[in-house]
Protein backbone atom coordinates (compact mmCIF):
# COMPACT_ATOMS: atom_id res chain seq x y z
CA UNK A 1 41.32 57.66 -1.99
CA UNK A 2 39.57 60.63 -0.58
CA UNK A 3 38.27 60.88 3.19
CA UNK A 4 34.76 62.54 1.60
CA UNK A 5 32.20 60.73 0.46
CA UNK A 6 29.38 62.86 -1.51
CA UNK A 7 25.92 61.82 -0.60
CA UNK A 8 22.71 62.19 -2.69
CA UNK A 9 20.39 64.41 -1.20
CA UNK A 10 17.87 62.19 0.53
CA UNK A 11 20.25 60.33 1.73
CA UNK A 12 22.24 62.94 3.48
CA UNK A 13 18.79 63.81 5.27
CA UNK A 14 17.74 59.87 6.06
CA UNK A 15 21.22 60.29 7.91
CA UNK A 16 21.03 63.24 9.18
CA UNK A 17 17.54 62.21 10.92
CA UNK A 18 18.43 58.55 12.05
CA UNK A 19 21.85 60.23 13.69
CA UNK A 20 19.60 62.63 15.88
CA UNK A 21 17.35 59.87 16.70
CA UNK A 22 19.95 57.59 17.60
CA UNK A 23 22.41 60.25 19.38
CA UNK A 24 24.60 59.51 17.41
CA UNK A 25 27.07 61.46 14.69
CA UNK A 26 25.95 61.17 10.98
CA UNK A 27 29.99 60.22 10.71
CA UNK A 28 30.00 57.57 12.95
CA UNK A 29 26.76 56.22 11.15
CA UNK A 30 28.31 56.06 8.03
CA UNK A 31 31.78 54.88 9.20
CA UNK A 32 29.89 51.91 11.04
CA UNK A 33 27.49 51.15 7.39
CA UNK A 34 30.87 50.92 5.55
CA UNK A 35 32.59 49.10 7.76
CA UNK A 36 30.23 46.47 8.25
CA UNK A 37 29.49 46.47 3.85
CA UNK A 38 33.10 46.42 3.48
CA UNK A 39 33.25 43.14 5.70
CA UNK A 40 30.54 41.42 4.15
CA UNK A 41 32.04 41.93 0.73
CA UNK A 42 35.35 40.64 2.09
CA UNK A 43 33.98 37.71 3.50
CA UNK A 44 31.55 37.14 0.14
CA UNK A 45 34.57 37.30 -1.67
CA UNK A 46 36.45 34.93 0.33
CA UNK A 47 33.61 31.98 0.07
CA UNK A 48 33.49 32.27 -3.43
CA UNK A 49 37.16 31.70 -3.87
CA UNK A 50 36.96 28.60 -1.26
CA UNK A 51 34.17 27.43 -3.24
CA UNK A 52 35.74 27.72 -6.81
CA UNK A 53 38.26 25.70 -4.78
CA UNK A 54 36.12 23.08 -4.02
CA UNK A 55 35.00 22.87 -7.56
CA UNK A 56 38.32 22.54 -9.18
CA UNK A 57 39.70 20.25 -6.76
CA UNK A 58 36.37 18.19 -7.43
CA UNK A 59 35.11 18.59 -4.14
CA UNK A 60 31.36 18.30 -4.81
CA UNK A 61 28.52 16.47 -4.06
CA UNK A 62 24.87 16.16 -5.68
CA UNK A 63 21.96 17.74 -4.44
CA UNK A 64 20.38 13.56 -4.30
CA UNK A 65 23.82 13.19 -1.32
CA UNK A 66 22.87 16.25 0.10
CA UNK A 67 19.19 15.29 0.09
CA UNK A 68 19.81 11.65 1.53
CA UNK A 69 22.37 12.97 4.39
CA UNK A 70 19.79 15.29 5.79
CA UNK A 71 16.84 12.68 6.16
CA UNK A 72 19.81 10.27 7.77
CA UNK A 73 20.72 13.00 10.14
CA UNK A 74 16.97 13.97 10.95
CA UNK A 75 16.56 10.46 11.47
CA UNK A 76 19.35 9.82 14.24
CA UNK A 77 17.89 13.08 15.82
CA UNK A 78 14.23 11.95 16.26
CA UNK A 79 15.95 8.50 17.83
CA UNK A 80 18.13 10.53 20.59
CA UNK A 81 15.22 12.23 21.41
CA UNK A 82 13.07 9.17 21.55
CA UNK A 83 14.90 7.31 23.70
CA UNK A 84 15.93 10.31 25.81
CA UNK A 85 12.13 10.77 26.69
């Protein structure tokens, strides 16, 4: 893979403008925007395979479970804090 990366236009000068402002290098901009793309994808990536996991090993449960934990832990929350006070 190449080191250059062609830019449109605009978006050479949005850089160009927002690396001034920041005192920073256009470079380091751009090496810091991939990065940080390139980490989310990885990670996006990485959760969807887990999930698929999940699916296939039938480890599910219903929106209803989900639903009825929630209230139950909402529940045990307002009683800490009742008793607390």
């Amino acid at each position: 893979m190449s080191e250059t990366v062609h830019l449109p236009k605009a978006l050479a000068r949005r850089l160009e403008r927002i690396a001034e402002i920041a005192r920073m290098s256009p470079e380091a901009i751009a090496t810091t925007a991939i990065k940080e793309r390139v980490d989310y994808l990885e990670w996006k990536e990485k959760a969807i395979a887990e999930g698929q996991a999940d699916l296939d090993a039938g480890r599910l449960t219903t929106t209803e479970r989900l639903r009825a934990e929630l209230v139950k832990q909402r529940s045990q929350r307002a009683s800490k804090r009742k008793k607390a006070a």
